[in-house]
PDB file of N, CA and C in Angstrom:
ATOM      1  N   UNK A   1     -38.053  46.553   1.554  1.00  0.00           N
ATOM      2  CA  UNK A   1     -36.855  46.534   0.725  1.00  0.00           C
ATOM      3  C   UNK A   1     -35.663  46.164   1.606  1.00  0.00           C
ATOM      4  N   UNK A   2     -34.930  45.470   0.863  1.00  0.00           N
ATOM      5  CA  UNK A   2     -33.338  45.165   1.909  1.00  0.00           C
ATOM      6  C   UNK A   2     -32.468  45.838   1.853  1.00  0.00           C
ATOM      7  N   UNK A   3     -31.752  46.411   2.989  1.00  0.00           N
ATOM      8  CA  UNK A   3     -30.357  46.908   2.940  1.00  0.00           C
ATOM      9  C   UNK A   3     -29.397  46.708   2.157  1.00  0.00           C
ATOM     10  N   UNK A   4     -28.942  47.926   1.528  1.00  0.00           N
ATOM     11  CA  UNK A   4     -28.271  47.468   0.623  1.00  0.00           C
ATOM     12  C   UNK A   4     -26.834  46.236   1.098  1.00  0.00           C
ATOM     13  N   UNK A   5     -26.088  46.289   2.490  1.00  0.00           N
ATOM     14  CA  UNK A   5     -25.375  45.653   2.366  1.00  0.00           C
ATOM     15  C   UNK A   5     -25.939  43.993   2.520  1.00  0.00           C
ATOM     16  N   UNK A   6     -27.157  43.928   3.125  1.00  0.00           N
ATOM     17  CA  UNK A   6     -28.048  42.563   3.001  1.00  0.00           C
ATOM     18  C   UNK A   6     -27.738  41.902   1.484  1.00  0.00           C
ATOM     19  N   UNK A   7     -28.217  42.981   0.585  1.00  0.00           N
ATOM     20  CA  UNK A   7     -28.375  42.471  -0.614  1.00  0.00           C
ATOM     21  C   UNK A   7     -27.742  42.007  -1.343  1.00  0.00           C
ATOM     22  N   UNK A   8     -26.417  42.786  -1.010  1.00  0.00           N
ATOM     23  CA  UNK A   8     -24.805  42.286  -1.489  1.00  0.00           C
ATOM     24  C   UNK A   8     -24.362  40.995  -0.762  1.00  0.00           C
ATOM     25  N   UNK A   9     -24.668  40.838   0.563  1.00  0.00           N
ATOM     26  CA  UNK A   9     -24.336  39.597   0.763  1.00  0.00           C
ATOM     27  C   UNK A   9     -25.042  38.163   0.720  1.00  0.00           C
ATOM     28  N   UNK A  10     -26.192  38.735   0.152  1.00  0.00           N
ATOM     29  CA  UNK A  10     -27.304  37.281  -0.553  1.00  0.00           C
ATOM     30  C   UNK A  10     -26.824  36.829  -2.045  1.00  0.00           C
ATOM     31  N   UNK A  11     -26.446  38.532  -2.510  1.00  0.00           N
ATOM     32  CA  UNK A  11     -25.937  38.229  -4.259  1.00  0.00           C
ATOM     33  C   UNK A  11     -24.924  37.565  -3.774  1.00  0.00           C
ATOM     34  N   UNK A  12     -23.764  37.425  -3.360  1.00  0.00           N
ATOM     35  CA  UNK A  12     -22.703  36.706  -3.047  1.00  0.00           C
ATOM     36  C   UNK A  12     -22.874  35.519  -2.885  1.00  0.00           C
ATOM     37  N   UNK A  13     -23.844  35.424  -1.829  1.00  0.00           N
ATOM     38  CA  UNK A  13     -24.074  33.683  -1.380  1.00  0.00           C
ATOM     39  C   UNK A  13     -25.022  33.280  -2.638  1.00  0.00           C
ATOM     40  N   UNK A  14     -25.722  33.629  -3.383  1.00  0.00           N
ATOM     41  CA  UNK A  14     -26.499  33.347  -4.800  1.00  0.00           C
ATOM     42  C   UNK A  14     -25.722  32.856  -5.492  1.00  0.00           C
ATOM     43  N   UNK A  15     -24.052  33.542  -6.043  1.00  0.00           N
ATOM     44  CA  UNK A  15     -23.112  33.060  -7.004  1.00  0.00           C
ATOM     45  C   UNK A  15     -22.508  32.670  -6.428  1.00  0.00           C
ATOM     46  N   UNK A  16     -21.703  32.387  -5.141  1.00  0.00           N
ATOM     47  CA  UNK A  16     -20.939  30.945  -4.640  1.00  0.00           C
ATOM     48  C   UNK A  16     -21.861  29.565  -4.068  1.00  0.00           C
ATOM     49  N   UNK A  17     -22.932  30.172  -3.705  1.00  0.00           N
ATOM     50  CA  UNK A  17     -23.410  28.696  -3.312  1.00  0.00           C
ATOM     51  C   UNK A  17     -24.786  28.352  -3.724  1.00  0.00           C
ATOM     52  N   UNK A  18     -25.315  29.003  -4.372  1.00  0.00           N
ATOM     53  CA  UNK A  18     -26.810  28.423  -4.964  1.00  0.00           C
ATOM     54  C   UNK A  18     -26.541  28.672  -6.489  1.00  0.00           C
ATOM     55  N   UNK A  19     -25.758  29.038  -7.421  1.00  0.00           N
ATOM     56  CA  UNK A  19     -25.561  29.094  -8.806  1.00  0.00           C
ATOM     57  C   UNK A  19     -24.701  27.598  -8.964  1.00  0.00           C
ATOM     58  N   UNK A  20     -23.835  27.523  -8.381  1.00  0.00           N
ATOM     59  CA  UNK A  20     -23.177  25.777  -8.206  1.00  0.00           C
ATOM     60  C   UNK A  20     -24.094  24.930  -8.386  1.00  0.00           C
ATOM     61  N   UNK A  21     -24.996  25.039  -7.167  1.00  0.00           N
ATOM     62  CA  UNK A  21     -25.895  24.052  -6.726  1.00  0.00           C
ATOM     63  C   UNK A  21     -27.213  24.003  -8.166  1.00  0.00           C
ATOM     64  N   UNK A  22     -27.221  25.330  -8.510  1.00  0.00           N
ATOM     65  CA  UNK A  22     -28.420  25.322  -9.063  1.00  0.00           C
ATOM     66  C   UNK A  22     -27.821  24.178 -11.021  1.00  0.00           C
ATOM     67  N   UNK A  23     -26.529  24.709 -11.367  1.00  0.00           N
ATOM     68  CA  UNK A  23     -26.006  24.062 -12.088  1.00  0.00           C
ATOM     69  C   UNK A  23     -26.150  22.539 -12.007  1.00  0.00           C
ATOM     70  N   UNK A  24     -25.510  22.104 -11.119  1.00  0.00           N
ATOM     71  CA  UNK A  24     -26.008  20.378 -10.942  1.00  0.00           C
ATOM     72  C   UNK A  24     -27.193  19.908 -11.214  1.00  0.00           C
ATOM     73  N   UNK A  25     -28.168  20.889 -10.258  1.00  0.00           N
ATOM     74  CA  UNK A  25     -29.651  19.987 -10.603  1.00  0.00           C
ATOM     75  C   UNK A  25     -30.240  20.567 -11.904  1.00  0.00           C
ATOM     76  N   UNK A  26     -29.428  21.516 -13.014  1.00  0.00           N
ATOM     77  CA  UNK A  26     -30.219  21.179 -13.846  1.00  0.00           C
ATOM     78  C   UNK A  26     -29.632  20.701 -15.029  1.00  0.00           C
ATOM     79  N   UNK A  27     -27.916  20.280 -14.630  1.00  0.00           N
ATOM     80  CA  UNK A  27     -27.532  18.799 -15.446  1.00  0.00           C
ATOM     81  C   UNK A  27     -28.080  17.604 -15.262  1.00  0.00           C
ATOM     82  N   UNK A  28     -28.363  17.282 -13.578  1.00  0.00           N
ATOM     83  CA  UNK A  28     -29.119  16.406 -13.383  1.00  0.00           C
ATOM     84  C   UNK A  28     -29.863  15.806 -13.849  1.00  0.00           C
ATOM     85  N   UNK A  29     -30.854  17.163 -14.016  1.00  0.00           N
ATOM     86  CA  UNK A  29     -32.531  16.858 -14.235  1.00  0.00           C
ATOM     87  C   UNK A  29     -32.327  16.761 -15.936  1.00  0.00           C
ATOM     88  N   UNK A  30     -31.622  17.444 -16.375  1.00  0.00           N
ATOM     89  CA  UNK A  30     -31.283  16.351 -18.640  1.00  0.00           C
ATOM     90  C   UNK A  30     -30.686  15.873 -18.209  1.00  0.00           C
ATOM     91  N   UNK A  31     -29.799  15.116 -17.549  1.00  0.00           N
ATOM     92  CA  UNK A  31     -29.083  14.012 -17.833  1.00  0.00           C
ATOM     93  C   UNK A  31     -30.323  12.594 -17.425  1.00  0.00           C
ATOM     94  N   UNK A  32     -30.696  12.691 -16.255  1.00  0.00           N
ATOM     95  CA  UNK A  32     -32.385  11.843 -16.430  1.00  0.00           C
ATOM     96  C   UNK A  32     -33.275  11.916 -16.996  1.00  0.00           C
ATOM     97  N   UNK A  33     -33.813  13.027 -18.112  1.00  0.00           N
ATOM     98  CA  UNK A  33     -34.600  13.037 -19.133  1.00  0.00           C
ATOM     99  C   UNK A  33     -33.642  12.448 -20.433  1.00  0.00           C
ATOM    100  N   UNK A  34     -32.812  12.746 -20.489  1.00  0.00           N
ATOM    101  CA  UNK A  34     -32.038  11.576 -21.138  1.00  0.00           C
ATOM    102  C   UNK A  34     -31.933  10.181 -21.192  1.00  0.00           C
ATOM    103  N   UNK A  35     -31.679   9.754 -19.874  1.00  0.00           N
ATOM    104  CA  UNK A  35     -31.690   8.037 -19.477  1.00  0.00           C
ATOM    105  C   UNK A  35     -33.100   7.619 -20.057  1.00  0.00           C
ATOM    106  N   UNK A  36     -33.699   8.395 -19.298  1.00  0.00           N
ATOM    107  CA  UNK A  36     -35.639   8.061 -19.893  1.00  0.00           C
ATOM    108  C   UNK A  36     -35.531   8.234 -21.055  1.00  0.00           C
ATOM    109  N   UNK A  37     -35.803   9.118 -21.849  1.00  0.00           N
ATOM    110  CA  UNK A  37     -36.388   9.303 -22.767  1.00  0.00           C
ATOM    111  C   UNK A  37     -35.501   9.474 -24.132  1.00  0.00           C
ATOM    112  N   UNK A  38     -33.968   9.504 -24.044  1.00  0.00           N
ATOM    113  CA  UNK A  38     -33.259   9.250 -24.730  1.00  0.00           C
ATOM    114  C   UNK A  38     -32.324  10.371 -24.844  1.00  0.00           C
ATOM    115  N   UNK A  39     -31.550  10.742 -26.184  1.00  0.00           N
ATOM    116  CA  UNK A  39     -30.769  12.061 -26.377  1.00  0.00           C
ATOM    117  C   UNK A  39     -31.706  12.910 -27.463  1.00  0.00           C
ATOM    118  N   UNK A  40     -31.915  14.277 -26.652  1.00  0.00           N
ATOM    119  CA  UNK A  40     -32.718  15.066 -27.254  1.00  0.00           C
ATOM    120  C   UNK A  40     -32.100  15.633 -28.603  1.00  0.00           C
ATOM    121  N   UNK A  41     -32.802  16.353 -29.740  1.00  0.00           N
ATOM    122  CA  UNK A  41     -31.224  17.065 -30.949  1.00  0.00           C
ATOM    123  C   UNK A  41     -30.890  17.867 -30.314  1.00  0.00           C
ATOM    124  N   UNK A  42     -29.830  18.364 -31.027  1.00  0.00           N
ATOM    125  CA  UNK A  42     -28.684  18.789 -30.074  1.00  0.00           C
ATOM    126  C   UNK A  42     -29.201  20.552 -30.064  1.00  0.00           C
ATOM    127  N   UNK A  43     -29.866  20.988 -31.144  1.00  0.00           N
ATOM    128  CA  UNK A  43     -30.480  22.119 -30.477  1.00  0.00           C
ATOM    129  C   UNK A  43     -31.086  22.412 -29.804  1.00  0.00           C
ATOM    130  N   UNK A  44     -32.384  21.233 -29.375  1.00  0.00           N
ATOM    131  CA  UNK A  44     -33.747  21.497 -28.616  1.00  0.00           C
ATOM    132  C   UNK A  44     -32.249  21.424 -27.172  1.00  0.00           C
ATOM    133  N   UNK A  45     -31.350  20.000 -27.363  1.00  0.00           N
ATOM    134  CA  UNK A  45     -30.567  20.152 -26.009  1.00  0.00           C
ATOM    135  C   UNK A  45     -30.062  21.855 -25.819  1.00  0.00           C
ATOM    136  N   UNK A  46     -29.377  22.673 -26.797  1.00  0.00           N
ATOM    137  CA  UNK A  46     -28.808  24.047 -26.517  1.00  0.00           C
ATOM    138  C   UNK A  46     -29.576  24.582 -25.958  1.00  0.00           C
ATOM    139  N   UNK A  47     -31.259  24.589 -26.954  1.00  0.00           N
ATOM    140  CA  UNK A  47     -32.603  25.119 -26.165  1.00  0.00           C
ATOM    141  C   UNK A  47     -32.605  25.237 -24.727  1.00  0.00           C
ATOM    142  N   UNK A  48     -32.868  24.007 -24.187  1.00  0.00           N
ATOM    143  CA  UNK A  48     -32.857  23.861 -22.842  1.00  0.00           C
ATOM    144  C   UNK A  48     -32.091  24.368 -22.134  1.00  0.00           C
ATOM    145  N   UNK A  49     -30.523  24.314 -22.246  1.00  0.00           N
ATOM    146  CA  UNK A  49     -29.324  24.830 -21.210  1.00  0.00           C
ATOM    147  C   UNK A  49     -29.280  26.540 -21.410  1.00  0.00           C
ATOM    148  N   UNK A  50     -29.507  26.956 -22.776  1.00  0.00           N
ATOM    149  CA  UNK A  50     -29.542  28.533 -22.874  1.00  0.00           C
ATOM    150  C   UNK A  50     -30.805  28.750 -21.697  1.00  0.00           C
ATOM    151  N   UNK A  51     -31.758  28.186 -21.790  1.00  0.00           N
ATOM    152  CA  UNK A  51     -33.435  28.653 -20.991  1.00  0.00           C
ATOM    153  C   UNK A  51     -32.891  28.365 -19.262  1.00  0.00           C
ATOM    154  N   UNK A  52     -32.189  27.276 -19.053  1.00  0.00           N
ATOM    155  CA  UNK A  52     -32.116  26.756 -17.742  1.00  0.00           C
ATOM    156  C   UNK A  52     -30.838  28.098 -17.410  1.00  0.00           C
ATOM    157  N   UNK A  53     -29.925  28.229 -17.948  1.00  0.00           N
ATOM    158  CA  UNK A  53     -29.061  29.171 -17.958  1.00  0.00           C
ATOM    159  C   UNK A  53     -29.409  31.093 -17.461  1.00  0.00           C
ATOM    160  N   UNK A  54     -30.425  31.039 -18.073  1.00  0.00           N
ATOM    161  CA  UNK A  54     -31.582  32.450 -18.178  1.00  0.00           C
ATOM    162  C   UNK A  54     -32.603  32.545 -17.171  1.00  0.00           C
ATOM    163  N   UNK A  55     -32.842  30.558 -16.697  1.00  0.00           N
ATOM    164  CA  UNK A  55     -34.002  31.601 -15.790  1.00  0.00           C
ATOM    165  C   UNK A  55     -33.784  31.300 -14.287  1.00  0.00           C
ATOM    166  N   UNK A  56     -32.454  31.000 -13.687  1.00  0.00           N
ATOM    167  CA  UNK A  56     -31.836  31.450 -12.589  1.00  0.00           C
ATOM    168  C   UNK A  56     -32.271  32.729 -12.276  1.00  0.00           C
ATOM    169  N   UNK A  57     -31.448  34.016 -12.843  1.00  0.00           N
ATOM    170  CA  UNK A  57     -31.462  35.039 -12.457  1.00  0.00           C
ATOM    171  C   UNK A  57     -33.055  35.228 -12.548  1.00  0.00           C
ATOM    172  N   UNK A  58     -33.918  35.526 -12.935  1.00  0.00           N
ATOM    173  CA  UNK A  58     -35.555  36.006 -13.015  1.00  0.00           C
ATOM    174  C   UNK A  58     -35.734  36.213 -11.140  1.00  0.00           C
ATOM    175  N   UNK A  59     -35.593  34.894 -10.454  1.00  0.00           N
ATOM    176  CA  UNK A  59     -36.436  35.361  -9.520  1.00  0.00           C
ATOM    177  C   UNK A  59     -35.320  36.272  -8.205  1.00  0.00           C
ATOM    178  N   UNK A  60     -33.820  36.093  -8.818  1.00  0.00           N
ATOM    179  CA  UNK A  60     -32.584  36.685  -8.254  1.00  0.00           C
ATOM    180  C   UNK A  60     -32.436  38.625  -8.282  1.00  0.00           C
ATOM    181  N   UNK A  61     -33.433  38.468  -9.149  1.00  0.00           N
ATOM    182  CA  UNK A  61     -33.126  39.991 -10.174  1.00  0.00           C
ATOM    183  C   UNK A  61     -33.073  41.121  -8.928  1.00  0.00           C
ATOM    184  N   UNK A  62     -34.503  40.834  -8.135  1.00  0.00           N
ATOM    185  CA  UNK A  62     -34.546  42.192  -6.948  1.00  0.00           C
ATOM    186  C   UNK A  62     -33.474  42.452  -5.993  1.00  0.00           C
ATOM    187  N   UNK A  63     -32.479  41.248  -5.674  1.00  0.00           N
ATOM    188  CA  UNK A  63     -31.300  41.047  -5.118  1.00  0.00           C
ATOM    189  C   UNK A  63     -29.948  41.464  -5.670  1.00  0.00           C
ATOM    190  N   UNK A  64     -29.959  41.476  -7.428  1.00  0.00           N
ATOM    191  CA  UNK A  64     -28.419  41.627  -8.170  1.00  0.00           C
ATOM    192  C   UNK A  64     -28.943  43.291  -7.975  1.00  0.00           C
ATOM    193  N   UNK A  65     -30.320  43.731  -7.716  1.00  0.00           N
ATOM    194  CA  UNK A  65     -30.304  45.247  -9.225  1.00  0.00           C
ATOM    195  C   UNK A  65     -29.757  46.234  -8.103  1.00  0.00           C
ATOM    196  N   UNK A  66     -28.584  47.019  -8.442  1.00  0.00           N
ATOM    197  CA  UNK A  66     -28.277  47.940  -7.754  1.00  0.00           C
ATOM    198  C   UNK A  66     -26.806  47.510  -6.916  1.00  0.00           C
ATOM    199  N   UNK A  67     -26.842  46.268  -6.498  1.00  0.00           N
ATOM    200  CA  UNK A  67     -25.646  45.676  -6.127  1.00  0.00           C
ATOM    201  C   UNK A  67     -24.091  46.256  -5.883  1.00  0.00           C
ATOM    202  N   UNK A  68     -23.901  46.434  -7.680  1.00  0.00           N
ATOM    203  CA  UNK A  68     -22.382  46.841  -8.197  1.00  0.00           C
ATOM    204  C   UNK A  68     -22.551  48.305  -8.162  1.00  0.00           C
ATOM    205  N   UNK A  69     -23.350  49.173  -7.515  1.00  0.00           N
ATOM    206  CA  UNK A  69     -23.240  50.496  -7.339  1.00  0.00           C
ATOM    207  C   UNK A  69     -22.863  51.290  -6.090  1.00  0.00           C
ATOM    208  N   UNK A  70     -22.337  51.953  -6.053  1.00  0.00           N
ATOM    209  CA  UNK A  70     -22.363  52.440  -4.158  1.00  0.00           C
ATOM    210  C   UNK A  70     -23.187  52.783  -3.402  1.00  0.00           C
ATOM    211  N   UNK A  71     -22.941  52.172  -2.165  1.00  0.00           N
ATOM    212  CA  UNK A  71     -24.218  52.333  -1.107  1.00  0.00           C
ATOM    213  C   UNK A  71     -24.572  53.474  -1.351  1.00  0.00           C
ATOM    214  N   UNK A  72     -26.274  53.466  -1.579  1.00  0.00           N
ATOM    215  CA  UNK A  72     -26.728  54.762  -1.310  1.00  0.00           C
ATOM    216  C   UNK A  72     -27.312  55.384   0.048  1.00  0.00           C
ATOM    217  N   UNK A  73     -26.624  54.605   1.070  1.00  0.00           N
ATOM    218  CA  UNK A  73     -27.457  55.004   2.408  1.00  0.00           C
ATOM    219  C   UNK A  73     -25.703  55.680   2.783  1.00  0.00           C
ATOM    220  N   UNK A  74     -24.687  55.851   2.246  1.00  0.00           N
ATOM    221  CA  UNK A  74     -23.339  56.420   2.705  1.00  0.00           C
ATOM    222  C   UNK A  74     -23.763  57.690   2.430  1.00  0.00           C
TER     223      UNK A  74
END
């Protein structure tokens, strides 16, 4: 398990520099299933950005949970 202040400073670097990053590549990646294959309807498109939106956090989760609480090693 990681220290809690480890964990706080991965969640940090997670939402300034890999939630950015992770945003681009997955406008990216529909905006080139687009070029290819055309414009999806506009729900299956919501579909996608709600799902791409949701499954960031999944593999982030063991890193946010506990975060916003006070160290429990104080």
């Amino acid at each position: 398990m990681l220290a809690y202040k480890t964990r706080r400073r991965l969640a940090m670097l997670a939402l300034v520099v890999g939630l950015p990053l992770y945003i681009v590549v997955s406008v990216t990646i529909v905006n080139w299933a687009e070029m290819r294959w055309g414009r999806m309807p506009i729900l299956l498109e919501l579909l996608v950005y709600v799902g791409l939106g949701v499954l960031w956090a999944y593999p982030l989760k063991p890193i946010f949970k506990g975060v916003g609480k006070e160290d429990p090693d104080a």
